[in-house]
N, C-alpha and C. Protein backbone atom coordinates (compact mmCIF):
# COMPACT_ATOMS: atom_id res chain seq x y z
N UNK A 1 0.83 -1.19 0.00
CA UNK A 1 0.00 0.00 0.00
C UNK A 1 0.87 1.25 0.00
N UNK A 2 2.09 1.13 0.57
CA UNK A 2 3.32 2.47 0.73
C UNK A 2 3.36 2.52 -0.75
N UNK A 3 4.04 1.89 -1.19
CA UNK A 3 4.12 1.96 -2.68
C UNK A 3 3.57 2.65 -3.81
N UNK A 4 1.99 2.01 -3.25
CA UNK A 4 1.28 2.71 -4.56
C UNK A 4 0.95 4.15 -3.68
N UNK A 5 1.12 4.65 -2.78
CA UNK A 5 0.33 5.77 -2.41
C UNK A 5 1.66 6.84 -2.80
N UNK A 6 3.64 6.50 -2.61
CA UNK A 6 4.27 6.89 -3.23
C UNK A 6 4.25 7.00 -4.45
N UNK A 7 3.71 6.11 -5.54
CA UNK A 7 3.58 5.98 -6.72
C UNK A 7 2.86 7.27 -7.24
N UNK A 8 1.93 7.13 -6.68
CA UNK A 8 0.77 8.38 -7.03
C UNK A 8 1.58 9.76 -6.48
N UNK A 9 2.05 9.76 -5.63
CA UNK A 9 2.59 10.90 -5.41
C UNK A 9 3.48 11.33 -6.32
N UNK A 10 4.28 10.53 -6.91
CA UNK A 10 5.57 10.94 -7.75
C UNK A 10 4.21 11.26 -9.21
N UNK A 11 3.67 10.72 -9.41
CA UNK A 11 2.68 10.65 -10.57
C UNK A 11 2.48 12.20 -10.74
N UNK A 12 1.85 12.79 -9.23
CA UNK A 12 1.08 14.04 -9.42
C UNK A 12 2.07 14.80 -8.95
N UNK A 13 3.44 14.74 -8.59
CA UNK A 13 4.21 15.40 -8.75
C UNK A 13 4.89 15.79 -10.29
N UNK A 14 4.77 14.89 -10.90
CA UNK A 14 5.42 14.91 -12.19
C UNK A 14 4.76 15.70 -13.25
N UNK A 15 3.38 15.39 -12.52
CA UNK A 15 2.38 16.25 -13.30
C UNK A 15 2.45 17.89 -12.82
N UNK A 16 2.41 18.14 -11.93
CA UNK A 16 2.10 19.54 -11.43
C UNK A 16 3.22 19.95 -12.42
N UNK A 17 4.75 19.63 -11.82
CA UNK A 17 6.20 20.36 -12.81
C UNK A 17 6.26 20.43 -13.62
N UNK A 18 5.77 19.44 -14.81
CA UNK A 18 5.86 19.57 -15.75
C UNK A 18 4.73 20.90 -16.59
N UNK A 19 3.57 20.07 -16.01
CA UNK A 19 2.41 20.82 -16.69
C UNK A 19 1.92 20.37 -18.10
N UNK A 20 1.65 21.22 -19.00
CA UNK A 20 0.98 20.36 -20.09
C UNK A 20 1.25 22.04 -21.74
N UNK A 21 1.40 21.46 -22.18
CA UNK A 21 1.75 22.60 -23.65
C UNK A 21 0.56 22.75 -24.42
N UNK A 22 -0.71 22.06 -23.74
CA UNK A 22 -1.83 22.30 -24.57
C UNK A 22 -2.72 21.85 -23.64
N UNK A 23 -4.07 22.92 -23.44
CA UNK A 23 -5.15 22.63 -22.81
C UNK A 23 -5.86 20.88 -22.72
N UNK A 24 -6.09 20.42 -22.01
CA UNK A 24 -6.71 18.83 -21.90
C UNK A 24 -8.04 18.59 -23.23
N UNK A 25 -8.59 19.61 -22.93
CA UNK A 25 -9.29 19.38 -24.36
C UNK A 25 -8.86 18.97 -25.45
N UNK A 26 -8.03 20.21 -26.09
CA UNK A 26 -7.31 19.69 -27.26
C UNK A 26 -6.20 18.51 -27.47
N UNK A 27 -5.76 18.26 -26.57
CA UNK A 27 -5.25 17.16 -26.51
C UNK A 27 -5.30 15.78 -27.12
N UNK A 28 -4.62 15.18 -27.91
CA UNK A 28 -5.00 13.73 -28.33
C UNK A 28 -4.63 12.91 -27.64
N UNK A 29 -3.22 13.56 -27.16
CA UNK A 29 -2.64 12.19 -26.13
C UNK A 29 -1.75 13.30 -25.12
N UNK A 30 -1.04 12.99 -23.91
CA UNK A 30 0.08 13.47 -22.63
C UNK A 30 0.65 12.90 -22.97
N UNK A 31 2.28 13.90 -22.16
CA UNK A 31 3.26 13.04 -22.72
C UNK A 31 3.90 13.70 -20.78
N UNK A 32 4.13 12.31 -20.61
CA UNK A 32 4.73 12.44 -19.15
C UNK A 32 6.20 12.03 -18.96
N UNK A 33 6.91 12.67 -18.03
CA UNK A 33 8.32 12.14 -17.84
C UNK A 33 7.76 12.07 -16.36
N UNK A 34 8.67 10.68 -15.81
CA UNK A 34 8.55 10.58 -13.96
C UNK A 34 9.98 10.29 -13.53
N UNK A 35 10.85 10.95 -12.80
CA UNK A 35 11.60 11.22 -12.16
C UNK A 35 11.76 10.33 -10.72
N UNK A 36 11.91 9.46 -10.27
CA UNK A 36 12.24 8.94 -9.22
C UNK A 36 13.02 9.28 -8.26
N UNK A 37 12.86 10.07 -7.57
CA UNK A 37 13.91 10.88 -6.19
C UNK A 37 13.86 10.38 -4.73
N UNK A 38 13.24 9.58 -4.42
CA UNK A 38 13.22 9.08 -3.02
C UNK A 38 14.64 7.91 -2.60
N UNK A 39 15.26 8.40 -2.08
CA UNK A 39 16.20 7.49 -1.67
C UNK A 39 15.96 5.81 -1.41
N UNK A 40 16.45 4.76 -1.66
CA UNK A 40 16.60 3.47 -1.06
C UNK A 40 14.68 2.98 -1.13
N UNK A 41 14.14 3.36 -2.25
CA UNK A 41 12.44 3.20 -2.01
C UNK A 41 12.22 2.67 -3.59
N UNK A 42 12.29 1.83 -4.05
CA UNK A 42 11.73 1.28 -5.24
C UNK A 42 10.08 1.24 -5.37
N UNK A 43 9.99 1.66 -6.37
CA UNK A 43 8.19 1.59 -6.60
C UNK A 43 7.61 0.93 -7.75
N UNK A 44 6.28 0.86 -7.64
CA UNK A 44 5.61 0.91 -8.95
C UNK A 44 4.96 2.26 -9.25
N UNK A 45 4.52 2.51 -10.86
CA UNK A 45 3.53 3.73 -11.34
C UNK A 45 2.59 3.00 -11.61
N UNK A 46 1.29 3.73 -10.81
CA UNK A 46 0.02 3.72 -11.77
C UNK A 46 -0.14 5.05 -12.46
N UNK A 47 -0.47 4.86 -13.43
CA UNK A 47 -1.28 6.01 -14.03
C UNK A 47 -2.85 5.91 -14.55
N UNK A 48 -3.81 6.61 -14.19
CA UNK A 48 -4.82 6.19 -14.54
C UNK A 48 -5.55 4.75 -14.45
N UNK A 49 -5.03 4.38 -13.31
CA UNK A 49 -5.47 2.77 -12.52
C UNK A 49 -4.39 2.06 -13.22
N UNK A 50 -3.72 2.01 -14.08
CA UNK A 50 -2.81 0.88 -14.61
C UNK A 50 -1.31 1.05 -14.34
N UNK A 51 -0.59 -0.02 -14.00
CA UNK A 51 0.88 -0.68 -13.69
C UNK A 51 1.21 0.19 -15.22
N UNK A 52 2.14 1.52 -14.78
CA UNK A 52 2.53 1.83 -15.79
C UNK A 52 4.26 1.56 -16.00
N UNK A 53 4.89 1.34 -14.79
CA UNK A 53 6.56 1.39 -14.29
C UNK A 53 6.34 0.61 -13.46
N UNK A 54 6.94 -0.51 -13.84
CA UNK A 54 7.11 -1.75 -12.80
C UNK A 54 8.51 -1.75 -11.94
N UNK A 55 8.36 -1.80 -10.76
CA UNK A 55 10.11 -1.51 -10.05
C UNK A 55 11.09 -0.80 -10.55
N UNK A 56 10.61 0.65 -9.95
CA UNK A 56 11.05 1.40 -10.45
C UNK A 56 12.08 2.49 -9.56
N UNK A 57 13.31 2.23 -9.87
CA UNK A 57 14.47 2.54 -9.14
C UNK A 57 15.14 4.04 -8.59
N UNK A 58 15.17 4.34 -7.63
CA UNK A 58 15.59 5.68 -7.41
C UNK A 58 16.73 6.38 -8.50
N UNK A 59 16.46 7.61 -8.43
CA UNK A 59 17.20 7.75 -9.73
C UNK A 59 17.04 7.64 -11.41
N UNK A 60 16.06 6.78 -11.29
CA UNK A 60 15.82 6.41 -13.02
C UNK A 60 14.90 7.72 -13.35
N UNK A 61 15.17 7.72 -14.73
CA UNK A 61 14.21 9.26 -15.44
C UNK A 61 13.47 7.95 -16.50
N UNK A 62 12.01 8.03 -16.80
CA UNK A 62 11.05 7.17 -17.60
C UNK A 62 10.39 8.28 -18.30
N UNK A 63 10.18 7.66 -19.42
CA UNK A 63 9.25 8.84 -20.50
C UNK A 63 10.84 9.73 -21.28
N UNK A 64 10.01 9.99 -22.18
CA UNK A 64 8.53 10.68 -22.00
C UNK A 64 7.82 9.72 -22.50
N UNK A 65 6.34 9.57 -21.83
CA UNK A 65 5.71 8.62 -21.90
C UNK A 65 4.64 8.81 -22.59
N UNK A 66 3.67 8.30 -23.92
CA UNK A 66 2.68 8.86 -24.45
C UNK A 66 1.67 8.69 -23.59
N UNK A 67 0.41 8.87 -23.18
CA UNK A 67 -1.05 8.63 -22.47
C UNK A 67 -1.68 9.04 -23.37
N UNK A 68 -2.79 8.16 -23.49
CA UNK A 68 -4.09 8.58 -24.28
C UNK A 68 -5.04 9.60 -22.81
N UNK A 69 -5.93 10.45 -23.51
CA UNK A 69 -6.54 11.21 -23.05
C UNK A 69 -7.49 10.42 -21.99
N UNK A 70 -8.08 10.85 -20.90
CA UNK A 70 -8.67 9.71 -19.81
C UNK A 70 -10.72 10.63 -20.54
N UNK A 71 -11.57 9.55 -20.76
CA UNK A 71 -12.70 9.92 -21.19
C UNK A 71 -13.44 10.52 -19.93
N UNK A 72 -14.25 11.60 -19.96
CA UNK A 72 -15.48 12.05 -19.21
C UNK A 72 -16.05 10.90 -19.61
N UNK A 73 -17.08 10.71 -18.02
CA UNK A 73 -18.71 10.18 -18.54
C UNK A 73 -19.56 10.75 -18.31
């Protein structure tokens, strides 16, 4: 449960810094980079409910990563 609740954190950290070069609307797809900075703490990423970075090592840079747009219902 540490894991994924770090996971998500680095997620919406990665998101806030970066930000986005085009409103979510127009968008076809995100393009994410995730940065791993926690010392001696290996993780997984979800993004959008799915195993996106499986053991994923302090230090490693992933992405840029494409995402398809997440649908309204």
């Amino acid at each position: 449960m540490m894991r994924s609740r770090i996971a998500v954190g680095l997620a919406a950290a990665a998101l806030a810094t970066l930000g986005f070069a085009a409103p979510a609307s127009a968008a076809d797809e995100a393009s994410l980079s995730v940065l791993h900075g926690i010392p001696d703490t290996p993780v997984d990423v979800y993004v959008n409910g799915a195993l996106t970075i499986d053991d994923f090592q302090p230090g490693d840079l992933a992405g840029p990563l494409a995402l398809p747009p997440v649908k309204d219902d």
